[in-house]
N, C-alpha and C. Protein backbone atom coordinates (compact mmCIF):
# COMPACT_ATOMS: atom_id res chain seq x y z
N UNK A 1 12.51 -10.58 85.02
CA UNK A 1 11.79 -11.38 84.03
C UNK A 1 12.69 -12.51 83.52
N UNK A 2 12.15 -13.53 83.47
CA UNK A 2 12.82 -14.37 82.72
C UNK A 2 12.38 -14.76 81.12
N UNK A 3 13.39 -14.74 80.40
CA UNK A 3 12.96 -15.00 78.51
C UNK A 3 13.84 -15.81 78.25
N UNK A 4 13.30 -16.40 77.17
CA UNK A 4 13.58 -17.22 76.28
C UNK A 4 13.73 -16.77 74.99
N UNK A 5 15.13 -17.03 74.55
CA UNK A 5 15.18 -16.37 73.36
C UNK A 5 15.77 -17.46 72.01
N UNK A 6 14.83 -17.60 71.13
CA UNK A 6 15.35 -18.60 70.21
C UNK A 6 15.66 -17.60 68.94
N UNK A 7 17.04 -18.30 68.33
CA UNK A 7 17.55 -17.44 67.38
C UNK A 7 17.47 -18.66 66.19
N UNK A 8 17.02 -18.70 65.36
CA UNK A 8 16.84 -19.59 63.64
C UNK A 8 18.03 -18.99 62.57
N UNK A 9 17.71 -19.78 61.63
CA UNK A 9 18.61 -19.26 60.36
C UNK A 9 18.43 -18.04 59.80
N UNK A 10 17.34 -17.72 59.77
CA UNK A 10 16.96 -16.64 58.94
C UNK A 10 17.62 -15.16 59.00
N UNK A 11 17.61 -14.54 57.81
CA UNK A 11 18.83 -13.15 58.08
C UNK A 11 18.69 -12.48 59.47
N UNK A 12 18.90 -11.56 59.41
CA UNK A 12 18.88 -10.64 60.60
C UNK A 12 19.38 -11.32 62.16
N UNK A 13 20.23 -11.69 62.16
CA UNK A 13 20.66 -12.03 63.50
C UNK A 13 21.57 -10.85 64.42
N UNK A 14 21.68 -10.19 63.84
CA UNK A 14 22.22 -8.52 64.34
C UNK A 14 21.12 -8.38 65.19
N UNK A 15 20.08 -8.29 64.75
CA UNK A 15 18.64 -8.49 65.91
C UNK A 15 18.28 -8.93 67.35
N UNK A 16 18.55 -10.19 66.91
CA UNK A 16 19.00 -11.42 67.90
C UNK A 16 19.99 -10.45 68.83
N UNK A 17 21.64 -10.55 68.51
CA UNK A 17 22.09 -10.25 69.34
C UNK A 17 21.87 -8.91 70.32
N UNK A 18 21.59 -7.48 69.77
CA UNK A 18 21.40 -6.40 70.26
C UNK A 18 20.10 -6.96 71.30
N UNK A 19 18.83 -7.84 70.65
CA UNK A 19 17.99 -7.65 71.81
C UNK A 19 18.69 -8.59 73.32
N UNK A 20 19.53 -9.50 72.93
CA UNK A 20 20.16 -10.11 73.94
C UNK A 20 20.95 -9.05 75.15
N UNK A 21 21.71 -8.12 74.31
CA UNK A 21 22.19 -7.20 74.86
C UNK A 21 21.20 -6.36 75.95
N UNK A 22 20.02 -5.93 75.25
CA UNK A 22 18.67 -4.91 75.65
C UNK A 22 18.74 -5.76 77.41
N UNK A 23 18.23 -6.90 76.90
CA UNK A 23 17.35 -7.55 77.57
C UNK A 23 18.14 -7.52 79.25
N UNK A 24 19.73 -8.24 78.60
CA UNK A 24 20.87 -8.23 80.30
C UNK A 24 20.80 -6.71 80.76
N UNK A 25 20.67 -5.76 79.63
CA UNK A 25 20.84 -4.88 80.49
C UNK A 25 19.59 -4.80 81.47
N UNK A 26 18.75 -4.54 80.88
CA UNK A 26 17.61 -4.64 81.51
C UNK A 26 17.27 -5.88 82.67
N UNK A 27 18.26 -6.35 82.67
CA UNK A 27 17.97 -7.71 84.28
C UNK A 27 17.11 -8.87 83.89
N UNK A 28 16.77 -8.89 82.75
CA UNK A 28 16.34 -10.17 82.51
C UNK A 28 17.37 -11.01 82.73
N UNK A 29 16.41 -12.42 83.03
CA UNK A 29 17.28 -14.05 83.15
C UNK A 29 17.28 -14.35 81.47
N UNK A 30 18.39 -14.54 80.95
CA UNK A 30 17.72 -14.88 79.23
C UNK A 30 18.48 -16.49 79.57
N UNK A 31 17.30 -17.48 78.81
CA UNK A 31 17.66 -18.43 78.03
C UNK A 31 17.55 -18.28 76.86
N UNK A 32 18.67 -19.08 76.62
CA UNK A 32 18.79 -18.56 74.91
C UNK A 32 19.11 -20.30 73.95
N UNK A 33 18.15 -20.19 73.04
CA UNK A 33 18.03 -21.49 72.27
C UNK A 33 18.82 -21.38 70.70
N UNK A 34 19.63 -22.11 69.89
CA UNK A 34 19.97 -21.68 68.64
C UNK A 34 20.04 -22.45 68.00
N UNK A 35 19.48 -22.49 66.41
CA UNK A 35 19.03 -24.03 65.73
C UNK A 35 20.37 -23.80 65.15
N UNK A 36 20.85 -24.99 64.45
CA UNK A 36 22.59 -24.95 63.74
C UNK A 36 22.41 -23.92 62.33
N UNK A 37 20.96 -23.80 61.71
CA UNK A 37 21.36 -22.16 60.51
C UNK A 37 21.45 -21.31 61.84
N UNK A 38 20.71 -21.12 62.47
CA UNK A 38 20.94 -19.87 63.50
C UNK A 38 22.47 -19.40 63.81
N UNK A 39 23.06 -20.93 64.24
CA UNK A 39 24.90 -20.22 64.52
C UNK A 39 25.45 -20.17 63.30
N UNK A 40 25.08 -20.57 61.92
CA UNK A 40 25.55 -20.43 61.02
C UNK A 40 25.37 -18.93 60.28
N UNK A 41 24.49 -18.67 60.79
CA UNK A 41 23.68 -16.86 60.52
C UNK A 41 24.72 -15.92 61.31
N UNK A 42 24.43 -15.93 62.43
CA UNK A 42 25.30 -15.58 63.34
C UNK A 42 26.57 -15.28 63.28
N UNK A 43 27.37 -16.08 62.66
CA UNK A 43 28.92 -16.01 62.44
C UNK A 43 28.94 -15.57 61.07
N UNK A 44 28.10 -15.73 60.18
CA UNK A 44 28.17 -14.92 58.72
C UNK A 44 27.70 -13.88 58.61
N UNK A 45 26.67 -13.65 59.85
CA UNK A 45 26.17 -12.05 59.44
C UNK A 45 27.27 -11.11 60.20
N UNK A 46 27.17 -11.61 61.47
CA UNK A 46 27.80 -10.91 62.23
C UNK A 46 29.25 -10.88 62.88
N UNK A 47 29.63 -12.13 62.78
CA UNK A 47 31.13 -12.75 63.05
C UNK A 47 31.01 -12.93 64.72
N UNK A 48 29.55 -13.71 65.06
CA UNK A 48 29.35 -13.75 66.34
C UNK A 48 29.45 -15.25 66.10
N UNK A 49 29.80 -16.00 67.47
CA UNK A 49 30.79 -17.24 67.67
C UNK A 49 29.64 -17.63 69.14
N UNK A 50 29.35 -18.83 69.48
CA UNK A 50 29.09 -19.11 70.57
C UNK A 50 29.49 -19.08 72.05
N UNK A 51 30.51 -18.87 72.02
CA UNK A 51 30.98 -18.07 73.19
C UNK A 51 30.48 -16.78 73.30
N UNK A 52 30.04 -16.21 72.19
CA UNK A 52 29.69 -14.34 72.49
C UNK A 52 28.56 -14.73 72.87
N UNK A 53 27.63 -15.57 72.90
CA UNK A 53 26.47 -16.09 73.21
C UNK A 53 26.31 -16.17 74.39
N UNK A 54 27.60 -17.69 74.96
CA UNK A 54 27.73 -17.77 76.01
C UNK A 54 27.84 -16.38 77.44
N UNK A 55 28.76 -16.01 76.89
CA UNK A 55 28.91 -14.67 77.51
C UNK A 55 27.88 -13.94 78.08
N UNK A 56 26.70 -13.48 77.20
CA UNK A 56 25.80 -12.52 77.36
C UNK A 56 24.04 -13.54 78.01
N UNK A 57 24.61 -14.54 77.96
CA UNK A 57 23.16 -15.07 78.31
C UNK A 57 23.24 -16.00 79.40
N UNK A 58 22.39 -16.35 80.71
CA UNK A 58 22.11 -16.81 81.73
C UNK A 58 22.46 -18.42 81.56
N UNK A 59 21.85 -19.11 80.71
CA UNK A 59 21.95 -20.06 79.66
C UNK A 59 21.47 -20.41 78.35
N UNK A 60 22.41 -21.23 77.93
CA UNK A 60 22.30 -21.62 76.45
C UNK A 60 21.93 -23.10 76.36
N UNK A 61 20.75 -23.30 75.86
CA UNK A 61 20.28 -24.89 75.77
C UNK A 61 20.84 -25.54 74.42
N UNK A 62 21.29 -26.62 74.70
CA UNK A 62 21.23 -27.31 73.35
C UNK A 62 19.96 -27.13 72.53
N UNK A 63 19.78 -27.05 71.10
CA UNK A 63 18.87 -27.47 70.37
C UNK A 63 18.31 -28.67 70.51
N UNK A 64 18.92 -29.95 70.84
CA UNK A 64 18.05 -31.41 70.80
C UNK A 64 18.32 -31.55 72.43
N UNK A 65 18.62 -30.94 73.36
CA UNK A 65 18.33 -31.22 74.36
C UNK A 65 16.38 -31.05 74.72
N UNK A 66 15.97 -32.22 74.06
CA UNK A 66 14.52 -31.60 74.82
C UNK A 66 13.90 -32.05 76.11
N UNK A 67 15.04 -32.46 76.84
CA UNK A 67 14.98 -32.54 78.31
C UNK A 67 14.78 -31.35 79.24
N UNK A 68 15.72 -30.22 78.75
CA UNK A 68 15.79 -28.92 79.17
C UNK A 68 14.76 -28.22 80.14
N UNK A 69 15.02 -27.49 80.85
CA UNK A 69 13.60 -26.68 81.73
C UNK A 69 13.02 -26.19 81.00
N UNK A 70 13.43 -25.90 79.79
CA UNK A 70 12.16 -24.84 79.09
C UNK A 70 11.70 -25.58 78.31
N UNK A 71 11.59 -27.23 78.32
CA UNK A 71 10.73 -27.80 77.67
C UNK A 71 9.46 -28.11 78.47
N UNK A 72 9.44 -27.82 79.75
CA UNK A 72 8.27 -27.90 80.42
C UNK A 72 7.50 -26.72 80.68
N UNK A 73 6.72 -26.85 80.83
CA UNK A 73 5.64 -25.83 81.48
C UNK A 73 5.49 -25.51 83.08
N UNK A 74 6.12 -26.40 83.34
CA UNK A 74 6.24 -26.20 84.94
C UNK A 74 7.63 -25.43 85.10
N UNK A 75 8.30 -25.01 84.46
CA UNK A 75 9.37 -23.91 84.48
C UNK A 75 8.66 -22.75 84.15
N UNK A 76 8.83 -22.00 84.99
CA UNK A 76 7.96 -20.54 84.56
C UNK A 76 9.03 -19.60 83.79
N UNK A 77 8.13 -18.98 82.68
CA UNK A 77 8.32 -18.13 81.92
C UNK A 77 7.89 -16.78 81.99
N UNK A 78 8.41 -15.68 81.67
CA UNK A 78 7.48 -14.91 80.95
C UNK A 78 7.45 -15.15 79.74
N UNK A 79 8.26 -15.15 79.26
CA UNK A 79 8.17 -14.61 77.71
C UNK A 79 9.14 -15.46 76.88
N UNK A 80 8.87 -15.84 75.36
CA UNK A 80 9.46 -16.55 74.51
C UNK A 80 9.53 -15.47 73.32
N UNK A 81 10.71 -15.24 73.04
CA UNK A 81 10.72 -14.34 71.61
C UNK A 81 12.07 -15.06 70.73
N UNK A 82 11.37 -15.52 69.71
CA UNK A 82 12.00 -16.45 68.47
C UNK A 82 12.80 -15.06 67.61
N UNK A 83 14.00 -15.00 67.18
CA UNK A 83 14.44 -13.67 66.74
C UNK A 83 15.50 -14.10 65.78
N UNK A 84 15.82 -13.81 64.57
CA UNK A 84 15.01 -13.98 63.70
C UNK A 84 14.18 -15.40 63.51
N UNK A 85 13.17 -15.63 62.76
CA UNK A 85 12.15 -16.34 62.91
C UNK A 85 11.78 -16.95 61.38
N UNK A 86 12.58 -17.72 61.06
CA UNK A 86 12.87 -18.81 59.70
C UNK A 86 11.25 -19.40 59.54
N UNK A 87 10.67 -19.12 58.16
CA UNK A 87 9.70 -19.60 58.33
C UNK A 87 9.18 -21.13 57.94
N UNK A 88 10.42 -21.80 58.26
CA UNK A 88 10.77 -23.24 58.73
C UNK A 88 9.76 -23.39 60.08
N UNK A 89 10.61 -22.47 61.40
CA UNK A 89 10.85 -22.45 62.65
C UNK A 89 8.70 -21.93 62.71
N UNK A 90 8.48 -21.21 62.02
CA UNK A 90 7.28 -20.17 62.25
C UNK A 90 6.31 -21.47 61.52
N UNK A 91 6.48 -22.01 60.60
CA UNK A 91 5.51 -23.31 59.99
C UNK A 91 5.59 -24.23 60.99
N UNK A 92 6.50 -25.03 61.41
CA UNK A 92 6.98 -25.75 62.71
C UNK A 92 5.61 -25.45 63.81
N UNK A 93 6.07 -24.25 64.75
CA UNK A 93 5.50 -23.85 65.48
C UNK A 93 3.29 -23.75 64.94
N UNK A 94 3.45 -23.46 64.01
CA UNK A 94 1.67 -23.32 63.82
C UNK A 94 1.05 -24.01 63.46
N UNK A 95 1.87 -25.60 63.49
CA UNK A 95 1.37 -26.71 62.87
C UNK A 95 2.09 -27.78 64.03
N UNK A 96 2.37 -27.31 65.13
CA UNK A 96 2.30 -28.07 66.73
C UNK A 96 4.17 -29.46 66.38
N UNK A 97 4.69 -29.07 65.30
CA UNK A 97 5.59 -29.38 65.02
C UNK A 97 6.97 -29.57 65.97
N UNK A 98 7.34 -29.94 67.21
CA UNK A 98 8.16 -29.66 68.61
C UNK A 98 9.03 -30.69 68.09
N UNK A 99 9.83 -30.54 66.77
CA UNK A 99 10.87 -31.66 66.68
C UNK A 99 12.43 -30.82 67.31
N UNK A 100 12.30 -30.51 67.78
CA UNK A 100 13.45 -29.82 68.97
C UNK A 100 13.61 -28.69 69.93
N UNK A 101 14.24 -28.07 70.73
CA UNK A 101 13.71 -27.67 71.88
C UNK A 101 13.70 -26.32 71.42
N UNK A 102 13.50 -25.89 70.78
CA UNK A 102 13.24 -24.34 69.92
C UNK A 102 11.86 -24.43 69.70
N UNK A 103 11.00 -25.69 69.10
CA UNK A 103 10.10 -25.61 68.70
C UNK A 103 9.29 -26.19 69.91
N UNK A 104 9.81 -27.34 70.86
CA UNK A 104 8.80 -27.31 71.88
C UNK A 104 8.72 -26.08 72.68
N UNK A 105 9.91 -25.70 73.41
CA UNK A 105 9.85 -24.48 73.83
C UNK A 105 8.55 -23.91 73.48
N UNK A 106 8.10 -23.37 72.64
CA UNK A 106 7.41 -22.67 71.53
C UNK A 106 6.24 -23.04 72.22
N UNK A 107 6.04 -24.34 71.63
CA UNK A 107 4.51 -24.73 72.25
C UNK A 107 4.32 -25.28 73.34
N UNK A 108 5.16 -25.26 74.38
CA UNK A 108 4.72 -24.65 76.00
C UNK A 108 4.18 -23.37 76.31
N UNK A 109 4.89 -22.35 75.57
CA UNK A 109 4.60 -21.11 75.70
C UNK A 109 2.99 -20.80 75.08
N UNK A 110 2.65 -21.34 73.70
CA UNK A 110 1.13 -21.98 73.44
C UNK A 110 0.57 -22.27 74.23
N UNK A 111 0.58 -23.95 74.85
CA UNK A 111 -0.25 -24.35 75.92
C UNK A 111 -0.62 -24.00 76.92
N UNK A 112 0.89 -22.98 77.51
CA UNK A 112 0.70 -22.20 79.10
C UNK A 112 -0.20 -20.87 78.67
N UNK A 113 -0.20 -20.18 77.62
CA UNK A 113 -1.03 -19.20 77.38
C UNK A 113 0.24 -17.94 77.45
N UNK A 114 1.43 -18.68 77.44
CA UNK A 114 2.84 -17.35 77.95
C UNK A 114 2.98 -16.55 76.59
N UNK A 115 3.51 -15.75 76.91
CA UNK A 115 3.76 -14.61 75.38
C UNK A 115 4.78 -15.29 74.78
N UNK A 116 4.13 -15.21 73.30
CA UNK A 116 5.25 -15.65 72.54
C UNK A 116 5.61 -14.81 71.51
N UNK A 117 6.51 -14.08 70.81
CA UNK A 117 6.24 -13.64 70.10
C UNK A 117 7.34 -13.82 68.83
N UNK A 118 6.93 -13.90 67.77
CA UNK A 118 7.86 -14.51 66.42
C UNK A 118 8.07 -13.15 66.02
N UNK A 119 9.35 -12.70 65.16
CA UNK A 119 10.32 -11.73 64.69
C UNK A 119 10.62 -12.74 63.22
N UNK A 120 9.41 -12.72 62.02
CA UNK A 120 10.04 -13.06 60.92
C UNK A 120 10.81 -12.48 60.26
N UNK A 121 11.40 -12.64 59.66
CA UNK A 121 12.54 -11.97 58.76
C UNK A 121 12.66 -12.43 57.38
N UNK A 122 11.74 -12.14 56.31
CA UNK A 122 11.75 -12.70 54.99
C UNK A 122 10.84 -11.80 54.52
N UNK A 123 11.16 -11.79 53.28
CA UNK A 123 10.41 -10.68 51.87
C UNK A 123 10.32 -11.60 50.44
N UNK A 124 9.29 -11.52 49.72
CA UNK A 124 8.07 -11.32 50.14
C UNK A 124 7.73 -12.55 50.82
N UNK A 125 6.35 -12.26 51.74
CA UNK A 125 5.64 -13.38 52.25
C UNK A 125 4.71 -14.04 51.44
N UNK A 126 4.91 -15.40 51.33
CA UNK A 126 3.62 -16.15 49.94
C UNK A 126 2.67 -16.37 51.10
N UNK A 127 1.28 -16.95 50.55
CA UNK A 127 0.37 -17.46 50.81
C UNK A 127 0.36 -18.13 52.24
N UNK A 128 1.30 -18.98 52.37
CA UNK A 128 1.33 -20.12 53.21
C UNK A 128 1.79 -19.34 54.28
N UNK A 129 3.01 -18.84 54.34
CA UNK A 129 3.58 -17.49 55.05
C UNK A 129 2.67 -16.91 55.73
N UNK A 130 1.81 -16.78 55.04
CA UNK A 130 0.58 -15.32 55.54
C UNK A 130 -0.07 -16.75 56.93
N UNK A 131 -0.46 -17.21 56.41
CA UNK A 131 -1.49 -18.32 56.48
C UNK A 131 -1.01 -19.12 58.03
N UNK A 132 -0.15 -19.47 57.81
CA UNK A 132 0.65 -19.67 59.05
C UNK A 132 0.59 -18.46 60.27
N UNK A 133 1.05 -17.34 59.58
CA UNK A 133 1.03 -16.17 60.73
C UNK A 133 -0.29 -15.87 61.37
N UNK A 134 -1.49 -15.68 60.48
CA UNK A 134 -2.21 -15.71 60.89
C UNK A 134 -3.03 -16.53 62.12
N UNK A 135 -2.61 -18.06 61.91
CA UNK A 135 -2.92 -19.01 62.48
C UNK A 135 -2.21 -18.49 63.90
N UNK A 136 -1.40 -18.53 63.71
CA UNK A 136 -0.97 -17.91 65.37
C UNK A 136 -1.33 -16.69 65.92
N UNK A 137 -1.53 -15.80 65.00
CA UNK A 137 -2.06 -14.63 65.52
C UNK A 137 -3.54 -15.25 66.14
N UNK A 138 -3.87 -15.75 65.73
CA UNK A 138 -5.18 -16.34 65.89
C UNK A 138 -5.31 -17.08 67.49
N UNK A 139 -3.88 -17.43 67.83
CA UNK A 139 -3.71 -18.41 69.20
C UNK A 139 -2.68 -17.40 69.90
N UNK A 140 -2.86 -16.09 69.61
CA UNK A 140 -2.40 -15.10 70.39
C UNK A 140 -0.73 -14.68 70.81
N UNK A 141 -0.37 -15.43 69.62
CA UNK A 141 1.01 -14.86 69.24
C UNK A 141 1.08 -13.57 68.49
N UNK A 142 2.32 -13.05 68.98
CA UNK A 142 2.38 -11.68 68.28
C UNK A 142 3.15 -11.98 67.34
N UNK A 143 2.97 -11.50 65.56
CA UNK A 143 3.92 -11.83 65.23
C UNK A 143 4.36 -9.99 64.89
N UNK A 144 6.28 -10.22 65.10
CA UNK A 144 6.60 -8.50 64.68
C UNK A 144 7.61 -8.55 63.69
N UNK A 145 7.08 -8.58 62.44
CA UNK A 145 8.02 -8.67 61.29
C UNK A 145 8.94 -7.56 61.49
N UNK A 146 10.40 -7.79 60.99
CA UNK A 146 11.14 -6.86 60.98
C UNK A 146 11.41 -6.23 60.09
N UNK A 147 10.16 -5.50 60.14
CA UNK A 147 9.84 -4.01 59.48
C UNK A 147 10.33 -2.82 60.04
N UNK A 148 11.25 -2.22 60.15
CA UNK A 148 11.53 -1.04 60.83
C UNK A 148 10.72 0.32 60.62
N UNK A 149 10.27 1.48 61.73
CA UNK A 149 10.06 2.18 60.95
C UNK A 149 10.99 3.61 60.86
N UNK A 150 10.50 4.83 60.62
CA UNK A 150 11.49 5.69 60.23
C UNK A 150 11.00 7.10 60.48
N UNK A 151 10.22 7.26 61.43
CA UNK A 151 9.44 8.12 62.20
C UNK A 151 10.13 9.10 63.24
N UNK A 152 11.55 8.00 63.64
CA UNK A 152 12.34 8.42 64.69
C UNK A 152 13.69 9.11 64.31
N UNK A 153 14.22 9.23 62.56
CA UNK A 153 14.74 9.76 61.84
C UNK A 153 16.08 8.74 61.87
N UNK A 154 16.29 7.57 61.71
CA UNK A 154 17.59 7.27 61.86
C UNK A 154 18.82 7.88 61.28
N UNK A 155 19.69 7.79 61.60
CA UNK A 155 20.95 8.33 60.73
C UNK A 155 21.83 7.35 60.97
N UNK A 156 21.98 6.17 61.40
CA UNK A 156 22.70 4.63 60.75
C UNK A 156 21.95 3.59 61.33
N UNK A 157 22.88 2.51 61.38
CA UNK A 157 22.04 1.33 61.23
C UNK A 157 21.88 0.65 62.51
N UNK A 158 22.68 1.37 63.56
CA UNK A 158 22.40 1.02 65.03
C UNK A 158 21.08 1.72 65.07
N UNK A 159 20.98 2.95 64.91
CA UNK A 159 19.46 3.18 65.07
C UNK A 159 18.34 2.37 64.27
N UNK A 160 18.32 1.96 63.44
CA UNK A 160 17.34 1.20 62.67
C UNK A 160 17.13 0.21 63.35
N UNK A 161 17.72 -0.87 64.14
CA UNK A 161 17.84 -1.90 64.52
C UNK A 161 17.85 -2.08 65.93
N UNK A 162 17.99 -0.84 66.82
CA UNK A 162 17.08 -0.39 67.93
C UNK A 162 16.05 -0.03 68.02
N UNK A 163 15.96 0.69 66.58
CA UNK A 163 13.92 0.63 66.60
C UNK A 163 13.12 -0.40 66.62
N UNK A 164 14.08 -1.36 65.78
CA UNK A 164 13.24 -2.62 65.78
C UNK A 164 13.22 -3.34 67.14
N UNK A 165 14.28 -3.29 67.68
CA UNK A 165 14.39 -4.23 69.52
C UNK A 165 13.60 -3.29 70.34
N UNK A 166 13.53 -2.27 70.09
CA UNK A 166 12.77 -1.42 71.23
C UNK A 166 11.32 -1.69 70.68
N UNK A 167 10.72 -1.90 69.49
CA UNK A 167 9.66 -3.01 69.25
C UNK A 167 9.37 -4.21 69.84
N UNK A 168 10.31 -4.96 69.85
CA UNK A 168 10.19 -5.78 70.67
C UNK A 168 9.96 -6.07 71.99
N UNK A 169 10.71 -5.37 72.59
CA UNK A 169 10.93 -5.08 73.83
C UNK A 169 9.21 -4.72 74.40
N UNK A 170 8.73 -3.60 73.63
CA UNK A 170 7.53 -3.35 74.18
C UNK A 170 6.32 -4.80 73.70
N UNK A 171 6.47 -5.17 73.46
CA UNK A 171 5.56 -6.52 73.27
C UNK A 171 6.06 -7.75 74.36
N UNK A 172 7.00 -7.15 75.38
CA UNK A 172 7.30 -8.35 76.20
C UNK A 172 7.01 -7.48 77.86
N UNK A 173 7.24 -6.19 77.51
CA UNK A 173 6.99 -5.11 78.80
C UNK A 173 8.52 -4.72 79.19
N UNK A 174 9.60 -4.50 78.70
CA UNK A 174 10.84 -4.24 79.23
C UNK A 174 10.57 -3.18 78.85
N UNK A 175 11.19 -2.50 79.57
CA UNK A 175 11.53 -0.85 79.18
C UNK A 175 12.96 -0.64 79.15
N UNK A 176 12.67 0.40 78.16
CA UNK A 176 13.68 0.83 77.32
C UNK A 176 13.54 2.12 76.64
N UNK A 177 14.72 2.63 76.34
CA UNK A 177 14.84 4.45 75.24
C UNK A 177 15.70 3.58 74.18
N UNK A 178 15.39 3.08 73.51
CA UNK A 178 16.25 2.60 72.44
C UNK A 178 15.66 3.43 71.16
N UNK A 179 14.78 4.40 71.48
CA UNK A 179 14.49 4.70 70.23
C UNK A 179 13.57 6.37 70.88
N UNK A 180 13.02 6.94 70.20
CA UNK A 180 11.52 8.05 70.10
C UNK A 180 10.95 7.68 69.77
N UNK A 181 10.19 8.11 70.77
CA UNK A 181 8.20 7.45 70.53
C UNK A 181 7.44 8.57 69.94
N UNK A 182 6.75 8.35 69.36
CA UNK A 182 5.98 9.59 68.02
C UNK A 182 4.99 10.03 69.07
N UNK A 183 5.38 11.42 68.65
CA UNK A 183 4.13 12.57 69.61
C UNK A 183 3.28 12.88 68.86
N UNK A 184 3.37 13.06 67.50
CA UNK A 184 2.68 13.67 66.44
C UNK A 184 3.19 14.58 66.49
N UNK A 185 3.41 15.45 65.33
CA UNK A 185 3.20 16.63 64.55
C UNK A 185 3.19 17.86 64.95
């Protein structure tokens, strides 16, 4: 499979990186996109540096390169997953907004009909927030707030945060045990 992975400002970039991790293991091709809060998130949340980037991903596009292959549609995709998902980056996107290659990206993946799926990361959501998400849910984006849940019993925070990528993961079709799947009772 090949993905596209855009990482924004918004907290949770621990996210970001582990699903980067998921994904190589799993044999995906990742492109990977990062707006300048995104590397600024990145190195404050996590003390991750662009080279650790470099490292783990197939390629890394500039942000204003919107020359790039994944600004076209004639580059095939599967899948686009925005991680964490600034609701800058998420207003941008549902209001056809492509002022750089994070956000066109985005709406190729729109136009081609490819999976896209947004990973917001913010509490609480206002009005507009909602309103926006919806709008894309509406044009068949998934959105998967990073809500974790707690079904699978974590006992630290690698597990919490594999529940959430192994969420992910299943909204793109990778497989993965990053977590227990509920049998019931």
């Amino acid at each position: 499979m090949r993905i596209i992975v855009g990482i924004t400002g918004a907290s949770g970039a621990v996210y970001a990186y582990r699903l980067i991790e998921v994904l190589k293991d799993a044999g995906c091709e990742i492109h990977a996109v990062v707006s300048e809060p995104g590397w600024q998130v990145l190195e404050y949340e996590c003390g991750i540096t662009r080279q650790d980037i470099i490292e783990k991903v197939d390629v890394l596009h500039d942000i204003h390169n919107i020359a790039a292959c994944i600004a076209s549609g004639s580059f095939k995709t599967d899948a686009m997953i925005v991680i964490p998902c600034s609701m800058r980056t998420l207003g941008g996107i549902a209001n056809g907004i492509a002022d750089n290659l994070l956000g066109r990206a985005a709406d190729v993946m729109l136009k081609e009909g490819r999976k896209l799926i947004l990973v917001p990361r913010e509490t609480p959501f206002n009005a507009i927030h909602l309103g926006n998400m919806l709008k894309l849910a509406q044009l068949g984006v998934k959105i998967v707030p990073a809500c974790p849940g707690f079904y699978h019993r974590p006992t630290n925070l690698s597990e919490v945060i594999d529940m959430m990528v192994g969420k992910i993961c299943d909204a793109v079709d990778v497989d993965h045990d990053l977590y227990t799947r509920w049998s019931g009772q």
